[in-house]
PDB file of N, CA and C in Angstrom:
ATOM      1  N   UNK A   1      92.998  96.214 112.298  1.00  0.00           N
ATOM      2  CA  UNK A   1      92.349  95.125 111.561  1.00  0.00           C
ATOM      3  C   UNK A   1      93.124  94.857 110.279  1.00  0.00           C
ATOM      4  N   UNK A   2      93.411  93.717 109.969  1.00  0.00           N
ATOM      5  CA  UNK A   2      93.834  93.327 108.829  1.00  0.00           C
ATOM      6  C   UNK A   2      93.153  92.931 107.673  1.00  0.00           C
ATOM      7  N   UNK A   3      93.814  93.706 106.865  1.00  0.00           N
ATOM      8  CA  UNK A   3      92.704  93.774 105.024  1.00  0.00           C
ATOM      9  C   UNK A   3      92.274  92.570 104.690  1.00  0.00           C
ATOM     10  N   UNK A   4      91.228  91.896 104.708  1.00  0.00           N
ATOM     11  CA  UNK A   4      90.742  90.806 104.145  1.00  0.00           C
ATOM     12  C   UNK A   4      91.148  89.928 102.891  1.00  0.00           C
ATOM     13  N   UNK A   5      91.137  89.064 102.716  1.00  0.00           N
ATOM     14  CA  UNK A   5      91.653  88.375 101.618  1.00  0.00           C
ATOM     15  C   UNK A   5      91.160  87.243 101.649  1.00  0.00           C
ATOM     16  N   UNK A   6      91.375  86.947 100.210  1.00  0.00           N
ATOM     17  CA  UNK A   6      90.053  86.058  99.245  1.00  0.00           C
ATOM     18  C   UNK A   6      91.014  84.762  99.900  1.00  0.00           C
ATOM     19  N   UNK A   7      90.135  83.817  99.981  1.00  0.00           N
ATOM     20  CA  UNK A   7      90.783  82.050 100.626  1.00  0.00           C
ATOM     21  C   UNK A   7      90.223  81.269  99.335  1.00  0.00           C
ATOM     22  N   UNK A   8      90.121  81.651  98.506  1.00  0.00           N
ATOM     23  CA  UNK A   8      89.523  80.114  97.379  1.00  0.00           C
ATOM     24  C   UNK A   8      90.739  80.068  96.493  1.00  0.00           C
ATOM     25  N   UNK A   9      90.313  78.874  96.078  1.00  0.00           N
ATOM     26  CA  UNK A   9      91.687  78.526  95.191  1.00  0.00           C
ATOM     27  C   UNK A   9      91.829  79.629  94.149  1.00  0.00           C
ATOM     28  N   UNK A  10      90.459  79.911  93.301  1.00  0.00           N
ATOM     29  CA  UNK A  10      90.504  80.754  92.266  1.00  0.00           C
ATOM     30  C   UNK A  10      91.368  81.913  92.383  1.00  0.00           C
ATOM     31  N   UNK A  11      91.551  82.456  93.347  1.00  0.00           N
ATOM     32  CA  UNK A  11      91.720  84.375  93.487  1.00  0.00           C
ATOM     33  C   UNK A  11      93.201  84.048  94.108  1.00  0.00           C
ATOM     34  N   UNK A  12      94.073  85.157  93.512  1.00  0.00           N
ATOM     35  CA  UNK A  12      94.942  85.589  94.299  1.00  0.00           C
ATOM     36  C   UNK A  12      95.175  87.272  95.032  1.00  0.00           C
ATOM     37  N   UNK A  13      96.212  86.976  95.486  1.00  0.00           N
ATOM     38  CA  UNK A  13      96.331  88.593  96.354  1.00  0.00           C
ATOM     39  C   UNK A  13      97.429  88.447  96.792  1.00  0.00           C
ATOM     40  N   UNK A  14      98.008  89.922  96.390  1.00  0.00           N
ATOM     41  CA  UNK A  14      99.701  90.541  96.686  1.00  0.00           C
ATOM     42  C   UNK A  14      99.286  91.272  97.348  1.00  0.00           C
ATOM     43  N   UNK A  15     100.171  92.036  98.592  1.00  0.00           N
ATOM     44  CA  UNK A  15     100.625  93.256  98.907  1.00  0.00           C
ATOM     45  C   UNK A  15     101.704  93.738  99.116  1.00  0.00           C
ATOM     46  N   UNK A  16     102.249  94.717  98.532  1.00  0.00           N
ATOM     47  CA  UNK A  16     103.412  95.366  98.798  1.00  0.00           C
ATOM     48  C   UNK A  16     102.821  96.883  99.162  1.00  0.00           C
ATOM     49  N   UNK A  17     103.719  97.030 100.214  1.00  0.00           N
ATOM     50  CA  UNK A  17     103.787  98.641 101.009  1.00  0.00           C
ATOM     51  C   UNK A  17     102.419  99.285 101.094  1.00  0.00           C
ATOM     52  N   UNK A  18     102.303  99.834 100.231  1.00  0.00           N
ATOM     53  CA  UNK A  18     100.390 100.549  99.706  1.00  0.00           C
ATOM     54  C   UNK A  18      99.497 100.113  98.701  1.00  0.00           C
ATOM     55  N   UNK A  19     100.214  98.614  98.121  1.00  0.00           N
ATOM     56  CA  UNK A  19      99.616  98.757  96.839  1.00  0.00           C
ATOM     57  C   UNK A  19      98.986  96.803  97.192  1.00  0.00           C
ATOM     58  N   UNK A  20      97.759  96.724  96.396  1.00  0.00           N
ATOM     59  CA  UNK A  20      97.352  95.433  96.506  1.00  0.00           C
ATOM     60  C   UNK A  20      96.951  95.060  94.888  1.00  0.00           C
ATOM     61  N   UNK A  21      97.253  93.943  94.878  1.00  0.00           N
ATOM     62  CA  UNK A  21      97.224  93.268  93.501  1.00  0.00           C
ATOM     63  C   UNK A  21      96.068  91.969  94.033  1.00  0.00           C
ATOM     64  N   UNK A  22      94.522  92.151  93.400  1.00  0.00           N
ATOM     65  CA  UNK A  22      93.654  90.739  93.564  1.00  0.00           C
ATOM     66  C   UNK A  22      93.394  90.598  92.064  1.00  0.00           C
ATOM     67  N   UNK A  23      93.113  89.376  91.896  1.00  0.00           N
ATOM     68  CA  UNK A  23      92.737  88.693  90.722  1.00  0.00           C
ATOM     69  C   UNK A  23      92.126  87.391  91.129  1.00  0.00           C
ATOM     70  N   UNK A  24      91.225  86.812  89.950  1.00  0.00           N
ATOM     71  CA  UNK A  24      90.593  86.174  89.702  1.00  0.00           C
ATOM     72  C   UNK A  24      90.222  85.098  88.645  1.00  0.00           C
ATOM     73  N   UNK A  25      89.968  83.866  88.744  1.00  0.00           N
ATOM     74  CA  UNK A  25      90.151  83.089  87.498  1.00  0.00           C
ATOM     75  C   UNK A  25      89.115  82.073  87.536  1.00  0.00           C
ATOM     76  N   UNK A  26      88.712  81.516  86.329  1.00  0.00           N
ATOM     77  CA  UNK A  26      87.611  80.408  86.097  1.00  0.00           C
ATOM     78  C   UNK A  26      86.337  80.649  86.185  1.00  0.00           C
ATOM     79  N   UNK A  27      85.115  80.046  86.136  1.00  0.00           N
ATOM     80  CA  UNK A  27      83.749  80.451  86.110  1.00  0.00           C
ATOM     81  C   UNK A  27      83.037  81.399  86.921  1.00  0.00           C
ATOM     82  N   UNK A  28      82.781  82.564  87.075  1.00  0.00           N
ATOM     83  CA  UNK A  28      81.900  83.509  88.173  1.00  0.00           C
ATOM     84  C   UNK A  28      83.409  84.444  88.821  1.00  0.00           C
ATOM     85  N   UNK A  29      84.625  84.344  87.700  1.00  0.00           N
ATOM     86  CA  UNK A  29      86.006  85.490  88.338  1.00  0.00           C
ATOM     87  C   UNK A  29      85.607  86.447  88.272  1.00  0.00           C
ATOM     88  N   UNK A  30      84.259  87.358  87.234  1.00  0.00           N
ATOM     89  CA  UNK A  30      83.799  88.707  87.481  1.00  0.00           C
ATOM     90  C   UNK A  30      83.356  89.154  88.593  1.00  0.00           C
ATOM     91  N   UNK A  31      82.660  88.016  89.011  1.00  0.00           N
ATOM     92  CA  UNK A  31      81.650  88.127  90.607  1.00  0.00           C
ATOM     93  C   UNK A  31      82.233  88.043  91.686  1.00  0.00           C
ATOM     94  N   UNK A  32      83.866  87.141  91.742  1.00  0.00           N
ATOM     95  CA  UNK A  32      84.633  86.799  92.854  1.00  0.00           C
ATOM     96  C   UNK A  32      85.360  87.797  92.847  1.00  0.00           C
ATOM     97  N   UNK A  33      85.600  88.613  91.900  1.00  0.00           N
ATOM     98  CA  UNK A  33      86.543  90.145  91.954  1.00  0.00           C
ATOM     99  C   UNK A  33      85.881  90.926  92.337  1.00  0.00           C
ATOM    100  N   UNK A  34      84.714  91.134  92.177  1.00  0.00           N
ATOM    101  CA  UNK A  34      83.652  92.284  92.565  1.00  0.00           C
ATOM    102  C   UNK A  34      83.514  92.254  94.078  1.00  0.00           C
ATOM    103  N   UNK A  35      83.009  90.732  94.536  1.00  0.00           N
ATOM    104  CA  UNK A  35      83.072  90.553  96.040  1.00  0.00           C
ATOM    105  C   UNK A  35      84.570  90.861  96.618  1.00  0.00           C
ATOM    106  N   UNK A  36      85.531  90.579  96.551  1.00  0.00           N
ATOM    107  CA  UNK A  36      86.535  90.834  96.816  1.00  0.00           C
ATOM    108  C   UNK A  36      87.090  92.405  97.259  1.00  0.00           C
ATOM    109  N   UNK A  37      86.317  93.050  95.819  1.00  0.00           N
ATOM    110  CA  UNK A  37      86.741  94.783  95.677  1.00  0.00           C
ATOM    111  C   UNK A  37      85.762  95.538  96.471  1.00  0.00           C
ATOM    112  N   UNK A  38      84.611  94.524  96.461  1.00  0.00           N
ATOM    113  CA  UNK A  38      83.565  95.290  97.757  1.00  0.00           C
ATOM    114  C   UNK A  38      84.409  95.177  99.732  1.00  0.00           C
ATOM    115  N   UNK A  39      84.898  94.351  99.475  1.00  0.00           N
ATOM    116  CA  UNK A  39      85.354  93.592 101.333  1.00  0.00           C
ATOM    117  C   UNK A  39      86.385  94.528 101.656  1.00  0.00           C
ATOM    118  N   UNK A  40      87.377  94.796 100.705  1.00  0.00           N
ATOM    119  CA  UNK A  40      88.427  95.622 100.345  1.00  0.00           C
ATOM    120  C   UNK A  40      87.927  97.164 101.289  1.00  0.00           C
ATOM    121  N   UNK A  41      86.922  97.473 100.061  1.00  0.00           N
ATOM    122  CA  UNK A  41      86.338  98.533 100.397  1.00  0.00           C
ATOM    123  C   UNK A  41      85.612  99.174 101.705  1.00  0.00           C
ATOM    124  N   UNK A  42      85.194  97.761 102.140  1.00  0.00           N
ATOM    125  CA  UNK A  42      84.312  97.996 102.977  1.00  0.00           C
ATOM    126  C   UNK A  42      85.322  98.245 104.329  1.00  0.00           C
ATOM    127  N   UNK A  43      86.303  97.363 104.354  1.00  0.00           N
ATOM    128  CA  UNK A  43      87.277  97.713 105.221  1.00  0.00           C
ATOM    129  C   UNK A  43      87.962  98.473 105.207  1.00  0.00           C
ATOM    130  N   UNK A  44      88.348  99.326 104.060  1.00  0.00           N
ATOM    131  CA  UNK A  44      89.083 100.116 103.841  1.00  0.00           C
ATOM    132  C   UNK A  44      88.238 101.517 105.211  1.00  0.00           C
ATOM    133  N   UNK A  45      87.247 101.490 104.605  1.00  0.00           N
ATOM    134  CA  UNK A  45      85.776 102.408 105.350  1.00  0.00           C
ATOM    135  C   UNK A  45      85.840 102.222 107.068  1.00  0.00           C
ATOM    136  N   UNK A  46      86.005 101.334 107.480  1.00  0.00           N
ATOM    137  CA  UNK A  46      85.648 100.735 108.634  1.00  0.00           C
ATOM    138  C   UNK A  46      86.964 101.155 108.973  1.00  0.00           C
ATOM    139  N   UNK A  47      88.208 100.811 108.566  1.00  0.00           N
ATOM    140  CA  UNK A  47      89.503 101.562 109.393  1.00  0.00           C
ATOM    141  C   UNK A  47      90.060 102.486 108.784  1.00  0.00           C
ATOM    142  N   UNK A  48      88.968 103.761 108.480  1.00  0.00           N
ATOM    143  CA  UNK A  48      89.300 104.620 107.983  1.00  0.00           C
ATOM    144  C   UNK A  48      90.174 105.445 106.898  1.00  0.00           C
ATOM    145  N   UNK A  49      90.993 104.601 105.873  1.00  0.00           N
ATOM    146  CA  UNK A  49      91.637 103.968 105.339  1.00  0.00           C
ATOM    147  C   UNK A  49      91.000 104.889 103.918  1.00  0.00           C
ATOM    148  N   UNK A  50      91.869 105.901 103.378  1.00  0.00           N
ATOM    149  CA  UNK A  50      91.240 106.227 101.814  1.00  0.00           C
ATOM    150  C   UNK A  50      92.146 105.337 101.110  1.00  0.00           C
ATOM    151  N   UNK A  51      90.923 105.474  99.696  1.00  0.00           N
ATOM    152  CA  UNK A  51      91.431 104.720  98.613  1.00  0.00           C
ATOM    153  C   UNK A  51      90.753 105.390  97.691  1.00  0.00           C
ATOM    154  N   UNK A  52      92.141 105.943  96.481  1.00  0.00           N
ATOM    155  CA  UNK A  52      91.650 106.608  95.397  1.00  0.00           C
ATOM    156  C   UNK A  52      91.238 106.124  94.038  1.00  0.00           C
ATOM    157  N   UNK A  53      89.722 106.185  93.478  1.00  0.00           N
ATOM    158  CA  UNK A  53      89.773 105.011  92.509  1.00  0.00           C
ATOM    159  C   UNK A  53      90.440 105.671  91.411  1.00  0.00           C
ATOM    160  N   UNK A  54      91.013 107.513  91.522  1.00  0.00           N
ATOM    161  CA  UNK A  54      91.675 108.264  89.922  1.00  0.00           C
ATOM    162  C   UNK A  54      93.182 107.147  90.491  1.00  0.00           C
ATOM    163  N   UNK A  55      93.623 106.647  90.905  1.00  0.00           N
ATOM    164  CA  UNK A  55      94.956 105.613  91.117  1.00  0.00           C
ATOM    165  C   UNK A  55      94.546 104.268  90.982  1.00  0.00           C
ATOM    166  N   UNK A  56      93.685 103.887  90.879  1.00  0.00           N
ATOM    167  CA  UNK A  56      93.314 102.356  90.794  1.00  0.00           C
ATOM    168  C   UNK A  56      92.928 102.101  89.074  1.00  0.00           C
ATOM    169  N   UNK A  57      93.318 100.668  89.380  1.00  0.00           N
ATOM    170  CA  UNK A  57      93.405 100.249  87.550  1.00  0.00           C
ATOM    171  C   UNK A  57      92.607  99.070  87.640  1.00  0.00           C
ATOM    172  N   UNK A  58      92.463  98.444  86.935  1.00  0.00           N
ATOM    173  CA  UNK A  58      91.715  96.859  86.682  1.00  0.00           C
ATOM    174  C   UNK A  58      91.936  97.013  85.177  1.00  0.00           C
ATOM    175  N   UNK A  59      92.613  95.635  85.075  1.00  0.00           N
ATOM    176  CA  UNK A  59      93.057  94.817  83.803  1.00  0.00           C
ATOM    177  C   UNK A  59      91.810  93.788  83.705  1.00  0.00           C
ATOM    178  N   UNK A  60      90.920  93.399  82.549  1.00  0.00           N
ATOM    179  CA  UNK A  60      90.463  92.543  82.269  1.00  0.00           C
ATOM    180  C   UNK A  60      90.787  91.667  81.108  1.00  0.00           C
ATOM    181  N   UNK A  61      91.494  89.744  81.635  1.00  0.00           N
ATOM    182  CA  UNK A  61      91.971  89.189  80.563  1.00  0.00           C
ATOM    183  C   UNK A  61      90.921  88.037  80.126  1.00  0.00           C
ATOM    184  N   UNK A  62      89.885  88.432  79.215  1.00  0.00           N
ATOM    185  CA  UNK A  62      89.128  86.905  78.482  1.00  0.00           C
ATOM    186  C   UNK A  62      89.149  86.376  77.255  1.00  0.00           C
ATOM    187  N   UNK A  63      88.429  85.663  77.202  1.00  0.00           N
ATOM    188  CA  UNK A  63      88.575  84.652  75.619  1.00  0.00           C
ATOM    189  C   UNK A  63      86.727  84.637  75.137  1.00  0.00           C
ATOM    190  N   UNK A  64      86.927  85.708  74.341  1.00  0.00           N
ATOM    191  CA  UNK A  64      85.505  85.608  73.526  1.00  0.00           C
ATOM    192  C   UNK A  64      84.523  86.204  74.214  1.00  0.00           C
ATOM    193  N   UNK A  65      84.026  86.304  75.394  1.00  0.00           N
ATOM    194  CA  UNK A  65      83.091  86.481  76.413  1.00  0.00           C
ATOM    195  C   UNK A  65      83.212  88.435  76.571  1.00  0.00           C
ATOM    196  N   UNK A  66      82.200  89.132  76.477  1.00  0.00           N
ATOM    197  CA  UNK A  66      82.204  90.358  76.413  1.00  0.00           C
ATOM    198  C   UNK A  66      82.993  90.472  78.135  1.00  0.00           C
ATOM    199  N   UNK A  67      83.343  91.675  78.469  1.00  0.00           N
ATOM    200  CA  UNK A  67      84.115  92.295  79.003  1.00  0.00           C
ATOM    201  C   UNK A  67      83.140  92.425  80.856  1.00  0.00           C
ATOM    202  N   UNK A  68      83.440  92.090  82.009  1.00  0.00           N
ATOM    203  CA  UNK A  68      82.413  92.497  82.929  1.00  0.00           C
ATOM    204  C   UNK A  68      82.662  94.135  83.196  1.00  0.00           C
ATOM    205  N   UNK A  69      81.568  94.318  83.763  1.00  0.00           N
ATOM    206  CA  UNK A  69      81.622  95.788  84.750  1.00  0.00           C
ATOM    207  C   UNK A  69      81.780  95.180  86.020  1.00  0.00           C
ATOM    208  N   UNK A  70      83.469  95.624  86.272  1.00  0.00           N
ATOM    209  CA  UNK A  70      83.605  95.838  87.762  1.00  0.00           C
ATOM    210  C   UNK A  70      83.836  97.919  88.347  1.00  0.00           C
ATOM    211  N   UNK A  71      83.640  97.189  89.409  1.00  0.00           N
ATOM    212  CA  UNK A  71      83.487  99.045  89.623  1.00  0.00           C
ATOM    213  C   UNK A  71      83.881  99.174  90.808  1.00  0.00           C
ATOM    214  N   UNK A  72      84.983  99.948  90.898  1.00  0.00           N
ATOM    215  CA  UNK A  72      85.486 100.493  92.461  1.00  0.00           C
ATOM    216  C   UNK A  72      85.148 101.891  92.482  1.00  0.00           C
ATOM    217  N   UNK A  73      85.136 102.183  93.582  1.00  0.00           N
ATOM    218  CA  UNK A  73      84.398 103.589  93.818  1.00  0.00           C
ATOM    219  C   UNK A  73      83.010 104.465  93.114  1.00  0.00           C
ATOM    220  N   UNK A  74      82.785 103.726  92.662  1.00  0.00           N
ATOM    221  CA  UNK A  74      81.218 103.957  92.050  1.00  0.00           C
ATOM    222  C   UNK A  74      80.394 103.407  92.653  1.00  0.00           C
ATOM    223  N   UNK A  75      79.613 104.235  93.946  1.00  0.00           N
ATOM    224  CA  UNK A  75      78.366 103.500  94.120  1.00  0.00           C
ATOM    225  C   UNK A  75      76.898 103.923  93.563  1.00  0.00           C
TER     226      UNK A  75
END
């Protein structure tokens, strides 16, 4: 099965070798990253697939607006 990926204009997505780069932009990008990092996940699960969140990063870039909670591997 192949890793899911975001289709709206807002979001992008890289992959190279092991590593995936998603991001997000414009009104509700906290919520479209979150959904995104959940589908990720969920597939990751489904084809057995670990993913370590002590190796995973998230950059958050805004203007004025407090900071969201996104959360990988925390359920």
């Amino acid at each position: 099965a192949n890793i899911p990926t975001p289709r709206d204009r807002k979001s992008i997505f890289q992959t190279y070798v092991d590593d995936v780069l998603v991001g997000t932009h414009g009104r509700g990008a906290d919520r479209r990253l979150q959904n995104h990092l959940n589908n990720i996940k969920a597939w990751a699960l489904d084809s057995n697939i670990g993913i370590n969140p002590l190796k995973s990063q998230a950059i958050a870039l805004k203007r004025k607006t407090p900071l969201p909670n996104i959360r990988w591997g925390q359920d």
